[in-house]
Protein backbone atom coordinates (compact mmCIF):
# COMPACT_ATOMS: atom_id res chain seq x y z
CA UNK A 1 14.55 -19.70 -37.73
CA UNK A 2 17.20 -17.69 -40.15
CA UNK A 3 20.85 -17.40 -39.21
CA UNK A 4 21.18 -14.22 -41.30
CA UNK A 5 19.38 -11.94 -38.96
CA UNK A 6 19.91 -7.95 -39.21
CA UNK A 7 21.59 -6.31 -36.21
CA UNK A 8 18.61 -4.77 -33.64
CA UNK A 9 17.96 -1.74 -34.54
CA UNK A 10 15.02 -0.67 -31.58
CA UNK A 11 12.75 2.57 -31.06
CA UNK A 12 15.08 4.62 -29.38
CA UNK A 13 17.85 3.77 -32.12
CA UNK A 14 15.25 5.08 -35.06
CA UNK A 15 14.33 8.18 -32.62
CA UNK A 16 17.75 9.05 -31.34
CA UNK A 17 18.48 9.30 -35.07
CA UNK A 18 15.32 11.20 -36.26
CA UNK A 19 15.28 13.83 -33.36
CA UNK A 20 16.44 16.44 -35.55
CA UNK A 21 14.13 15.98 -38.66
CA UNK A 22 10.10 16.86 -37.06
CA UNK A 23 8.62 13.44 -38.43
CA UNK A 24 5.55 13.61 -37.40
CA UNK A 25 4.42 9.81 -38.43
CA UNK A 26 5.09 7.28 -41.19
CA UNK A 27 4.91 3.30 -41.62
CA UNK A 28 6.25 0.39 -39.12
CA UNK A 29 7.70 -2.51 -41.66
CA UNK A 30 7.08 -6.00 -40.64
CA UNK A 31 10.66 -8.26 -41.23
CA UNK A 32 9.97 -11.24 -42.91
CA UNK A 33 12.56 -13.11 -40.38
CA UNK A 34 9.72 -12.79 -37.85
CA UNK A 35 7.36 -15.20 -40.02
CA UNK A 36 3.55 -14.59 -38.35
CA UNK A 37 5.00 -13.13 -35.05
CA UNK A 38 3.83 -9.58 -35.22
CA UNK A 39 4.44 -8.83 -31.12
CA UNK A 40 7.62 -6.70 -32.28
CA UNK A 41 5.48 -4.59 -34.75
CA UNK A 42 2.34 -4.30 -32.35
CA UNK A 43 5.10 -3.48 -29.55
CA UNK A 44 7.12 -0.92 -31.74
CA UNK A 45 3.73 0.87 -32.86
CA UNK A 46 2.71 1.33 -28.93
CA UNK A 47 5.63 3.06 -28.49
CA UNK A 48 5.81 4.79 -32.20
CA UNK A 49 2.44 6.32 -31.27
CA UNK A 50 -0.65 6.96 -33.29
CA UNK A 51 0.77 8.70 -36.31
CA UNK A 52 2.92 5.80 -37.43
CA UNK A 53 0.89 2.87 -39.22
CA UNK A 54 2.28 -0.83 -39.42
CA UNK A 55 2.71 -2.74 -42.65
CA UNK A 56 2.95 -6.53 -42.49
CA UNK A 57 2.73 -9.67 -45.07
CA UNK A 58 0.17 -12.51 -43.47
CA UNK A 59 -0.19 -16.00 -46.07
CA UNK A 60 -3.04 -17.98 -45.29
């Protein structure tokens, strides 16, 4: 779809980084490269856990 994609950056990147700073929850950003495929946000909030929220733009 874009050819300008970000490098992956997956859970274990974002908690190998964090380990050291007790977050105890915040918000899951939807990329607008993924256009109305939210699998990697519903996927990436199972693993997050229940403290972490997602945030995504839907157009009708």
């Amino acid at each position: 779809m874009f050819s300008n994609l970000p490098p992956n950056y997956v859970v274990e990147d974002y908690q190998n980084e964090t380990a050291d700073l007790n977050i105890l929850g915040g918000a899951i950003v939807s990329g607008s490269f993924q256009g109305f495929d939210q699998e990697y946000l519903l996927n990436t909030l199972k693993q997050m856990g229940t403290t972490f929220s997602g945030v995504t733009q839907l157009l009708m």
